[in-house]
N, C-alpha and C. Protein backbone atom coordinates (compact mmCIF):
# COMPACT_ATOMS: atom_id res chain seq x y z
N UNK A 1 93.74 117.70 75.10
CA UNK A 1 94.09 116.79 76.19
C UNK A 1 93.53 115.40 75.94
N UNK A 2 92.48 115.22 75.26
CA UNK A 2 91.76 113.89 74.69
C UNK A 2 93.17 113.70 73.78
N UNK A 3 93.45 113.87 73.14
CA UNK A 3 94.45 113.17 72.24
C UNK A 3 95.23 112.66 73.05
N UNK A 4 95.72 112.94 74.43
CA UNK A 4 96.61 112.67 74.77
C UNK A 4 96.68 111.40 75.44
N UNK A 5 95.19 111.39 75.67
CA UNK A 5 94.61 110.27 76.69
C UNK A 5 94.72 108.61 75.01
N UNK A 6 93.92 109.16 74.25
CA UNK A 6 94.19 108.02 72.93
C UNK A 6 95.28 107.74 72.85
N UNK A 7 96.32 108.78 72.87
CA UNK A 7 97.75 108.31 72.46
C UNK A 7 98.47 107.00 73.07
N UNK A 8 98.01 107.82 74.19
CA UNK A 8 98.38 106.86 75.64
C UNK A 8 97.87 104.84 75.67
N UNK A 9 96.55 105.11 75.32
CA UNK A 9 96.01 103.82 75.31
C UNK A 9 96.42 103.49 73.89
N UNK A 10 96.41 103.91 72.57
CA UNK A 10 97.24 102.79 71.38
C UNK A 10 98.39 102.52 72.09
N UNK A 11 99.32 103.04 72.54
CA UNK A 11 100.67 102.95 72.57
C UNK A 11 100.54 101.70 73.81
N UNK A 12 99.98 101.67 74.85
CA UNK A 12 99.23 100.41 75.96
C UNK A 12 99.18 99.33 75.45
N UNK A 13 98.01 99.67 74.71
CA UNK A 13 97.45 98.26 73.60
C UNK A 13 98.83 97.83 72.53
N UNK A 14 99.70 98.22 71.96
CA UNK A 14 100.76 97.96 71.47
C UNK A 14 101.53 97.14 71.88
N UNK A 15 102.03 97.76 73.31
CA UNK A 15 103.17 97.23 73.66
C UNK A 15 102.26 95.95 74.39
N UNK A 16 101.10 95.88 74.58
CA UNK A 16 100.42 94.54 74.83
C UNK A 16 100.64 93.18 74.43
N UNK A 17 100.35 94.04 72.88
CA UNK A 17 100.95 93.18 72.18
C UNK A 17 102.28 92.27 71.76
N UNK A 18 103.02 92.98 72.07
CA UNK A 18 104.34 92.90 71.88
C UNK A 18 104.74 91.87 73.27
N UNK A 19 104.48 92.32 74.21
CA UNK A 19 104.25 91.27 75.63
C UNK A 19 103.97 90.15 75.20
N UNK A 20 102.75 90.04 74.72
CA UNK A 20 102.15 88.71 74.22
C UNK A 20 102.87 87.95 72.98
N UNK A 21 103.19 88.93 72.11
CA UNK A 21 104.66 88.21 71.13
C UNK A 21 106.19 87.67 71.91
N UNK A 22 106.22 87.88 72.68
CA UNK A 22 107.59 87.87 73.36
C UNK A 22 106.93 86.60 74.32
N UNK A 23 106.00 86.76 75.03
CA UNK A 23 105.37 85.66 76.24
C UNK A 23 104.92 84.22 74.96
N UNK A 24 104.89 84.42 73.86
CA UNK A 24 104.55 83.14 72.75
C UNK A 24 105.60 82.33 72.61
N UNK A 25 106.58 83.42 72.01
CA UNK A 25 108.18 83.08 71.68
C UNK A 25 108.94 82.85 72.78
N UNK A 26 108.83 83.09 73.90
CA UNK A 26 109.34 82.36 74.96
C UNK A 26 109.22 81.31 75.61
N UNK A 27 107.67 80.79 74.92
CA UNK A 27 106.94 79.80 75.26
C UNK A 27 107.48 78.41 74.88
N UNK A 28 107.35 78.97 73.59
CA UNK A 28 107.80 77.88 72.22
C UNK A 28 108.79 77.40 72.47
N UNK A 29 110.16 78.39 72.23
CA UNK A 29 111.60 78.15 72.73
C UNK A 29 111.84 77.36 73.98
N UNK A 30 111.07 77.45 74.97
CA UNK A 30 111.50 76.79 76.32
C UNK A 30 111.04 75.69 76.49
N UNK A 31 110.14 75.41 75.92
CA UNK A 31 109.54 73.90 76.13
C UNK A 31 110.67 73.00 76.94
N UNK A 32 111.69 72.79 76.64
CA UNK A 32 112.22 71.83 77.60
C UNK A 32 113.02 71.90 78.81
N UNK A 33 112.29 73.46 78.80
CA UNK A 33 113.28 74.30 80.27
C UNK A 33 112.02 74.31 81.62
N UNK A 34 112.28 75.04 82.31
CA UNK A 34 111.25 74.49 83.43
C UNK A 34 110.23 75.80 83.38
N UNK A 35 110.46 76.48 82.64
CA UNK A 35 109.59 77.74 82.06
C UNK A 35 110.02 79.16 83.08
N UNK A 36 111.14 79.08 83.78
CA UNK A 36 111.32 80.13 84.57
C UNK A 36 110.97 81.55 83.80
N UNK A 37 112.27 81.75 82.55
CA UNK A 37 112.22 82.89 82.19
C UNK A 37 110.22 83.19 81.92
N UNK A 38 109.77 82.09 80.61
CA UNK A 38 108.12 82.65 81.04
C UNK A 38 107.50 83.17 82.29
N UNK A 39 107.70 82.60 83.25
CA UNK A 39 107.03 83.06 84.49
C UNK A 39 107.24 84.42 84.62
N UNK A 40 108.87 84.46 85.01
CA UNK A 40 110.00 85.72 84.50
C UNK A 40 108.61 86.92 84.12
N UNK A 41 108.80 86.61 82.53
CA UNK A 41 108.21 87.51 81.80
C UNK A 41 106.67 87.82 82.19
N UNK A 42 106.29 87.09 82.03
CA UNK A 42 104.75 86.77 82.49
C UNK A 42 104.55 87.93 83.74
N UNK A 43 105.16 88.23 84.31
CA UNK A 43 105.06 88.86 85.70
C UNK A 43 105.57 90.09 86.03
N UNK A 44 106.63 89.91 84.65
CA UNK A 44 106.86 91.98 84.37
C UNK A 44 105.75 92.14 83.03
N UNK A 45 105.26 91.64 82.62
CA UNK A 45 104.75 91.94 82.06
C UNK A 45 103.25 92.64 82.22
N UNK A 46 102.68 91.90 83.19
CA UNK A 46 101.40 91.72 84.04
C UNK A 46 101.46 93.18 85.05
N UNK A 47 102.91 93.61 85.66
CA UNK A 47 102.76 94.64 86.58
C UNK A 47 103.18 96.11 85.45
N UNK A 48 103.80 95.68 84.11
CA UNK A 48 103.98 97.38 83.37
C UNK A 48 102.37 97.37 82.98
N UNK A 49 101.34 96.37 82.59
CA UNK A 49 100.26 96.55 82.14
C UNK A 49 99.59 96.91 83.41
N UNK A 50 99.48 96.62 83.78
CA UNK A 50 98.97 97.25 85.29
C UNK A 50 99.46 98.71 85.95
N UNK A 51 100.36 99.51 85.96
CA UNK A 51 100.99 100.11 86.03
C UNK A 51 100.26 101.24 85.11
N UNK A 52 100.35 100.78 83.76
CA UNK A 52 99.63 101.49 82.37
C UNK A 52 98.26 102.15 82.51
N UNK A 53 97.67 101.02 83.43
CA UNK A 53 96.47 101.13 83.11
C UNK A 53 95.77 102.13 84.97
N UNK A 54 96.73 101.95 85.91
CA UNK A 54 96.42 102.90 86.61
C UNK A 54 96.72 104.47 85.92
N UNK A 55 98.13 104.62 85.46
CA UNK A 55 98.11 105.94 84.91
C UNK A 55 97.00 106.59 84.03
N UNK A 56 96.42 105.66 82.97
CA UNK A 56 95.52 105.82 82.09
C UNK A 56 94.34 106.60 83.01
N UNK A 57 93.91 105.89 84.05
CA UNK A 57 92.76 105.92 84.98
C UNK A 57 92.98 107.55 85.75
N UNK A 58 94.10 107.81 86.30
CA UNK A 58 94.75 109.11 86.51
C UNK A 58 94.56 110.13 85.94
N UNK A 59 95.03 109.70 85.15
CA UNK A 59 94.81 111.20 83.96
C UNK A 59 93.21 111.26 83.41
N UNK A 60 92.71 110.17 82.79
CA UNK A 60 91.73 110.08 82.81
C UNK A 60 90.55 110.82 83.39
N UNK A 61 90.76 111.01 85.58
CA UNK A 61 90.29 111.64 86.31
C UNK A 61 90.56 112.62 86.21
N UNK A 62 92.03 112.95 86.01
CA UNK A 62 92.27 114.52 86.14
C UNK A 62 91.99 115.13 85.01
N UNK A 63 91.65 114.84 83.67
CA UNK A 63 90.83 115.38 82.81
C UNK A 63 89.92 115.97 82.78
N UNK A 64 88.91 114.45 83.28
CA UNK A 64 87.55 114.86 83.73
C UNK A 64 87.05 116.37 84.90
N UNK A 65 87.27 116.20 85.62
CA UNK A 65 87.71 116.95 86.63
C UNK A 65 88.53 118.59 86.00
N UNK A 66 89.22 118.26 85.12
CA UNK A 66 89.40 119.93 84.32
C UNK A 66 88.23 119.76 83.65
N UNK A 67 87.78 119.38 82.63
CA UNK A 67 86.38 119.71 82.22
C UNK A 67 85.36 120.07 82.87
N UNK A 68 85.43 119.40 84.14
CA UNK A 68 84.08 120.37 84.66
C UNK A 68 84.52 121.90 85.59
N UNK A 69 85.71 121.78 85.83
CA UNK A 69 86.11 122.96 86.22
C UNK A 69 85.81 124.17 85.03
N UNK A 70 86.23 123.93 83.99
CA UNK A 70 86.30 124.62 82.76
C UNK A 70 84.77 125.07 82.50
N UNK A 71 83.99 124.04 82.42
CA UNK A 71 82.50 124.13 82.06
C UNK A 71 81.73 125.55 83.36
């Protein structure tokens, strides 16, 4: 069940990344636009990472919580 929890957070931290490649390149490109789509992005981006990181926290607990049941 630990693996599952790692899996979870590379794959987080990834697509983080990828947010942040896409929020650069949108950056760059728009310069002479009024930056909507950034905002746009900026703000789905901000609530799937957020989103991520409650589930993480979830399971996380409910892990814990089987381990000491188990123990």
């Amino acid at each position: 069940f630990f693996l599952s929890i790692t899996r979870f957070l590379n794959s987080l931290i990834v697509l983080e990344n990828f947010n942040v490649l896409i929020l650069v390149f949108c950056l760059i490109f728009s310069s002479l636009d009024s930056h909507m789509i950034f905002m746009a992005l900026m703000i789905i981006s901000t609530v799937e990472i957020i989103v991520g990181l409650v589930i993480l926290t979830r399971v996380w607990e409910c892990s814990f919580s089987l381990d000491l049941i188990d123990f």
